[in-house]
Protein backbone atom coordinates (compact mmCIF):
# COMPACT_ATOMS: atom_id res chain seq x y z
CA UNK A 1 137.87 68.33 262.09
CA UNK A 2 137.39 71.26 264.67
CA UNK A 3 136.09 74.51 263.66
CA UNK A 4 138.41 76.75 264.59
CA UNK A 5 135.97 80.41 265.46
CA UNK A 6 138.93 82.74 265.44
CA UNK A 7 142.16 82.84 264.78
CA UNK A 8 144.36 86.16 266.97
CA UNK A 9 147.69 86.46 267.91
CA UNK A 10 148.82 82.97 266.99
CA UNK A 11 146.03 81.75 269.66
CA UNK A 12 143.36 79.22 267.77
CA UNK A 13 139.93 79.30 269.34
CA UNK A 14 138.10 76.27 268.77
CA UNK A 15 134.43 74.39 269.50
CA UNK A 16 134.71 70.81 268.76
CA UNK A 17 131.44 69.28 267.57
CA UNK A 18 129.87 66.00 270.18
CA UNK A 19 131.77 67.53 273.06
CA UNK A 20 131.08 67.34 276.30
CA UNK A 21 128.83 69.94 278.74
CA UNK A 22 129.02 72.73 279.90
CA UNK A 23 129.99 74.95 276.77
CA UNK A 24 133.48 75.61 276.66
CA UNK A 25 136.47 76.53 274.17
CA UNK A 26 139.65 75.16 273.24
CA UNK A 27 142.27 77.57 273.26
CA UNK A 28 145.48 76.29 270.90
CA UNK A 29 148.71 78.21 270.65
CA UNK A 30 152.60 76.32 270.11
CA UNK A 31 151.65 72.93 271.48
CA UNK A 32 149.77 74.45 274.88
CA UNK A 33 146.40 73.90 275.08
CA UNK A 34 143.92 75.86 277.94
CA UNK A 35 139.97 74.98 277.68
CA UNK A 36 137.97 77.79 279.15
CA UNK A 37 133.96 77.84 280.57
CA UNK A 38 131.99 80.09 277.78
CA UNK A 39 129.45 81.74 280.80
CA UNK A 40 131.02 82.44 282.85
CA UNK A 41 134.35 83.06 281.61
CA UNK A 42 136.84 81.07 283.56
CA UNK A 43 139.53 78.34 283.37
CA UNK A 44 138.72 74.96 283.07
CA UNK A 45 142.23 73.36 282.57
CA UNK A 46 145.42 74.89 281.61
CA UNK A 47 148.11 72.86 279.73
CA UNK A 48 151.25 74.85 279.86
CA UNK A 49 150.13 78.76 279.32
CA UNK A 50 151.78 80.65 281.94
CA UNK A 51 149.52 83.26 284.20
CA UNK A 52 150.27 86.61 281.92
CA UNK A 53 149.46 84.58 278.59
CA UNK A 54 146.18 83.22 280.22
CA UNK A 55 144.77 86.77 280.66
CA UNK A 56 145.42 87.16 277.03
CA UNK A 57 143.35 84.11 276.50
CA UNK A 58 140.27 85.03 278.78
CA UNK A 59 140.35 88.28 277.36
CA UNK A 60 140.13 86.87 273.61
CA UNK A 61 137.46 84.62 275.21
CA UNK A 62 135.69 87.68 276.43
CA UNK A 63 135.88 89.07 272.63
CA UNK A 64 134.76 86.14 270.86
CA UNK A 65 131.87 84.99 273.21
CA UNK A 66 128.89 85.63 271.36
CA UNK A 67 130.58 83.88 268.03
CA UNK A 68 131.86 81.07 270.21
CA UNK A 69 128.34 79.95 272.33
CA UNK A 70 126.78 80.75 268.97
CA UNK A 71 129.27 78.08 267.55
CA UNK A 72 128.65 75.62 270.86
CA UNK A 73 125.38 75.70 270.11
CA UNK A 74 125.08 74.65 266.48
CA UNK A 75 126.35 70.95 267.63
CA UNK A 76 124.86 68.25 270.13
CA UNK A 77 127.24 67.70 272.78
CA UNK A 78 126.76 64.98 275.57
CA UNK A 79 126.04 65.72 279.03
C-alpha cells in the first residue's frame, strides 16, 4: 500500500515506498495520474491532466513539499 501524504481537492498525493530516484510524488485524481520532481518542482510525466489542472497540481506540490521529501525520505528507494 502507498501512503497517501495529503489528500486536497479530490487530488491524492502519494510517496510509494522502494521507488525509484530522484524523489518524486504521485499525483492521483479520476483515473489521471501526473508524477512530479520534489526539488525542484517540475513535471516528470503527465497521464491525462490537462495544462490548467497541472498548475493546480504543482502548486499543491509546492504546499506539501516539506511533508512529502520528509515522507520520500523515510523509505529506501533504488537508484
Amino acid at each position: 500500500m502507498s501512503p497517501t501524504v495529503a489528500i486536497e481537492k479530490g487530488y491524492k498525493l502519494r510517496i510509494y515506498p522502494n521507488d525509484h530516484n530522484p524523489p518524486h510524488v504521485h499525483v492521483i485524481k479520476d483515473k489521471k495520474l501526473v508524477k512530479v520532481y520534489l526539488n525542484p518542482i517540475e513535471v516528470m510525466k503527465n497521464y491525462g491532466f490537462n495544462v490548467k489542472q497541472v498548475g493546480s497540481i504543482l502548486k499543491l506540490v509546492k504546499k506539501y513539499q516539506e511533508e512529502l521529501i520528509e515522507e520520500w525520505d523515510q523509505y529506501p528507494h533504488d537508484g
